[in-house]
C-alpha atoms as a PDB file:
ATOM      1  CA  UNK A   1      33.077  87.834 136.372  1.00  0.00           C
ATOM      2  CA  UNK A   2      33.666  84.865 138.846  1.00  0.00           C
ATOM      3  CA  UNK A   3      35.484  81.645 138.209  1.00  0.00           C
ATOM      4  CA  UNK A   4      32.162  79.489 138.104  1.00  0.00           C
ATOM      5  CA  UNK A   5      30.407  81.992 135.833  1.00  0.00           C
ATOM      6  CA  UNK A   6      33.857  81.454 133.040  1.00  0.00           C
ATOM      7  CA  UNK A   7      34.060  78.078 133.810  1.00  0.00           C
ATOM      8  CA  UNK A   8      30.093  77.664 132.820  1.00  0.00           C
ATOM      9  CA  UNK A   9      29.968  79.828 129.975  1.00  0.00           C
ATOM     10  CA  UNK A  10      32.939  77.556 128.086  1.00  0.00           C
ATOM     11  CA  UNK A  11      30.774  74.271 129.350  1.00  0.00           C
ATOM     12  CA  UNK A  12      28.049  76.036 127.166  1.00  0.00           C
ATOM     13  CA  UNK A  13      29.852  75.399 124.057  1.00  0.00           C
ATOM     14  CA  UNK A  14      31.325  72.341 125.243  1.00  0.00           C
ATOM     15  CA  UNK A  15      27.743  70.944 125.037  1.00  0.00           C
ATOM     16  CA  UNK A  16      27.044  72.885 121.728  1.00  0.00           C
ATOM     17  CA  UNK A  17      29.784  70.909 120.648  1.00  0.00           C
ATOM     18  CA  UNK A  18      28.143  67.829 121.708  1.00  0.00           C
ATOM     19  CA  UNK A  19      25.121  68.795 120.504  1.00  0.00           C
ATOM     20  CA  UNK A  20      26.912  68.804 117.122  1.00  0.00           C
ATOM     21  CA  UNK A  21      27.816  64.968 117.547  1.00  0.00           C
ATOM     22  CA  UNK A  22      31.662  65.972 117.386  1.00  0.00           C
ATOM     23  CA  UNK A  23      33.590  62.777 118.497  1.00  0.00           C
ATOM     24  CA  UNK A  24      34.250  62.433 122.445  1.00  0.00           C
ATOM     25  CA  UNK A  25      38.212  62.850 121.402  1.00  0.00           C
ATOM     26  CA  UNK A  26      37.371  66.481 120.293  1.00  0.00           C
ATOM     27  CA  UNK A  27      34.934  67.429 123.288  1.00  0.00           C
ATOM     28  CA  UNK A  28      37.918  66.136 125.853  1.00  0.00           C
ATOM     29  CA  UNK A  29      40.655  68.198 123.955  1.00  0.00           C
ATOM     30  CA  UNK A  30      38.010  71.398 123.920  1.00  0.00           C
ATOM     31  CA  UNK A  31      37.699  70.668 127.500  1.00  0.00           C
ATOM     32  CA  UNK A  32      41.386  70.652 128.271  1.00  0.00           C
ATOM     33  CA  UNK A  33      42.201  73.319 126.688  1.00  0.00           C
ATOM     34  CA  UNK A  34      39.079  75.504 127.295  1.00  0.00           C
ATOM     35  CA  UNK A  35      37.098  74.720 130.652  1.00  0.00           C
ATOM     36  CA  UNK A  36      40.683  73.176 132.755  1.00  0.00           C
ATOM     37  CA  UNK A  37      42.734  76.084 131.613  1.00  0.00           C
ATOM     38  CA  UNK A  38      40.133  78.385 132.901  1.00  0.00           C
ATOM     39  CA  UNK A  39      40.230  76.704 136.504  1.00  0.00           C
ATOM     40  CA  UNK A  40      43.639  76.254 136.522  1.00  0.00           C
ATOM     41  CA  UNK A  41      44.917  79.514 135.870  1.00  0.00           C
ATOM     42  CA  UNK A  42      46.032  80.966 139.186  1.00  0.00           C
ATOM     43  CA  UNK A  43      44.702  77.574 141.450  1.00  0.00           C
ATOM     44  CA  UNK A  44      47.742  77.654 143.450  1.00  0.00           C
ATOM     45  CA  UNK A  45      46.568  81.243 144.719  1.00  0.00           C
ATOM     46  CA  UNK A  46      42.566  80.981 144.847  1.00  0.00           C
ATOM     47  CA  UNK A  47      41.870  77.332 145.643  1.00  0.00           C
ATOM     48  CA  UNK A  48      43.160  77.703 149.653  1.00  0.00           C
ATOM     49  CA  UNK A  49      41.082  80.515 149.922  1.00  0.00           C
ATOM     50  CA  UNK A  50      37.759  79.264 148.526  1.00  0.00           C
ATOM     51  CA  UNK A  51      34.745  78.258 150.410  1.00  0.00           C
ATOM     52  CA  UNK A  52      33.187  75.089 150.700  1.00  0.00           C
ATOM     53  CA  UNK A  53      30.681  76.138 148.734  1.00  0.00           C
ATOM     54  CA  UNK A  54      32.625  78.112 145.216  1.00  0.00           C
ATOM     55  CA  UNK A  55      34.971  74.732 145.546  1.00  0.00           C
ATOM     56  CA  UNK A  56      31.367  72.430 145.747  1.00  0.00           C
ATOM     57  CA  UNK A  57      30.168  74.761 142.532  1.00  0.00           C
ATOM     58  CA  UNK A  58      33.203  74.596 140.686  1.00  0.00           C
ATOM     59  CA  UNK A  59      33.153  70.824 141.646  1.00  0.00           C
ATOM     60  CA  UNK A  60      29.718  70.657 140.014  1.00  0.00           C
ATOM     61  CA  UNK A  61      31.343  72.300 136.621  1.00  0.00           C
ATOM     62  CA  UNK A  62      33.652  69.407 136.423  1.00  0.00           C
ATOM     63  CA  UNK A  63      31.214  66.594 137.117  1.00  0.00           C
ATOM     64  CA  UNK A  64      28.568  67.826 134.172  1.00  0.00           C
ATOM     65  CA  UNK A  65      31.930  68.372 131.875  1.00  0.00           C
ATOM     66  CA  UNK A  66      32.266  64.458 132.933  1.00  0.00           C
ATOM     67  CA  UNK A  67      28.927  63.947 131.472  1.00  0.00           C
ATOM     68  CA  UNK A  68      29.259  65.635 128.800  1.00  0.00           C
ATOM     69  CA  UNK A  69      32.801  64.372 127.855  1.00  0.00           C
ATOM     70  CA  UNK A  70      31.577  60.822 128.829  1.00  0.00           C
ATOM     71  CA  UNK A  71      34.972  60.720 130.727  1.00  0.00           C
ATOM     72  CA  UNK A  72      36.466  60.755 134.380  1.00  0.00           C
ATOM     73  CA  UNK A  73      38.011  63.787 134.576  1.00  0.00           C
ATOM     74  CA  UNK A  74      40.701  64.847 137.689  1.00  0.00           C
ATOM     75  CA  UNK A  75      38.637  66.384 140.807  1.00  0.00           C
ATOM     76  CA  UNK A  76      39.951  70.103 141.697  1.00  0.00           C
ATOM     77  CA  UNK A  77      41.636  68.611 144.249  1.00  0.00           C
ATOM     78  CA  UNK A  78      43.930  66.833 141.948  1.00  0.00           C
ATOM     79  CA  UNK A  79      44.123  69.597 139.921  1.00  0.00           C
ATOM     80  CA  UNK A  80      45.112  72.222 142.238  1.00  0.00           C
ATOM     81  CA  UNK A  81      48.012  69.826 143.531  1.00  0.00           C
ATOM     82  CA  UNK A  82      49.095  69.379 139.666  1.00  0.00           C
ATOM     83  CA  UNK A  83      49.588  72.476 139.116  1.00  0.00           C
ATOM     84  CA  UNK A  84      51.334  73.601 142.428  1.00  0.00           C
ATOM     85  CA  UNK A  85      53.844  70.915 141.944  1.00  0.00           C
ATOM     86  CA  UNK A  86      54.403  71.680 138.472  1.00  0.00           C
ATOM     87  CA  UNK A  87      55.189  76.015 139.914  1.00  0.00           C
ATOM     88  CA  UNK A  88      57.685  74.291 142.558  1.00  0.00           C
ATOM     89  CA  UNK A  89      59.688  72.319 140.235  1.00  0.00           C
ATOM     90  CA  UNK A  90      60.001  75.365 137.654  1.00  0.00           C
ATOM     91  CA  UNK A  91      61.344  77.659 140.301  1.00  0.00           C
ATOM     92  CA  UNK A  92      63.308  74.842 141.803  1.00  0.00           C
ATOM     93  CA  UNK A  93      64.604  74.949 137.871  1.00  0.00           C
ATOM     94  CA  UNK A  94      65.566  78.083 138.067  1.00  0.00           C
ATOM     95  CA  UNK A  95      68.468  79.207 140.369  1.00  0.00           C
ATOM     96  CA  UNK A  96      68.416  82.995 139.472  1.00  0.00           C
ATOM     97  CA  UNK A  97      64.327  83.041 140.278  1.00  0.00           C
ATOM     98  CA  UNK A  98      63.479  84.987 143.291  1.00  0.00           C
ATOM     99  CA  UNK A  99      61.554  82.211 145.007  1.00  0.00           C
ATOM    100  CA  UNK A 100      64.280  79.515 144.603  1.00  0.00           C
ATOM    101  CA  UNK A 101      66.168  79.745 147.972  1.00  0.00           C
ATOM    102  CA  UNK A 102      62.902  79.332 149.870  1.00  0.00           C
ATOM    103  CA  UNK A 103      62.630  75.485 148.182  1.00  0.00           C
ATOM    104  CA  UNK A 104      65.483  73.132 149.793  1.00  0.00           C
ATOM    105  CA  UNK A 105      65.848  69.517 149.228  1.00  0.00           C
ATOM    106  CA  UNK A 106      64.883  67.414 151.857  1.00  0.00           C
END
């Protein structure tokens, strides 16, 4: 199953949930915790290797989860660099990791 089709099937009960009249407080925490955790997981491996056009339909995902959260929510873009930040300073953390000598201050 690809990345869009997960992504798509939690946006269908992200709009069942709006479709329920839940507040707008409760559709952005379902779609943190739901629809972003699903792209996020493993962006700092898949999103430099993505097309134009899985990054313009993933893209898509987030814009009608906009709509439907009536909020501005991060672009992949933002996202991706987020998250691959947030790796650098764990390993950075970490002085026994594997991956820490290959990180140097600057």
């Amino acid at each position: 199953v690809t990345l869009v089709s997960k992504a798509r099937q939690c946006l269908y009960h992200l709009m069942q949930l709006r479709k329920f009249r839940v507040s707008l407080r409760i559709l952005q925490s379902f779609y943190s915790g739901a629809v972003e955790s699903n792209l996020s997981r493993n962006i700092s491996i898949w999103f430099g290797n993505n097309s134009a056009q899985d990054r313009k339909a993933l893209q898509r995902v987030v814009r009608l989860a906009e709509r439907t959260t009536e909020t501005t929510l991060a672009p992949l873009q933002d996202l991706y660099t987020r998250r691959c930040r947030s790796r650098a300073s764990n390993i950075m953390g970490h002085p026994f990791h594997p991956s820490n000598g290959l990180f140097q201050l600057l």
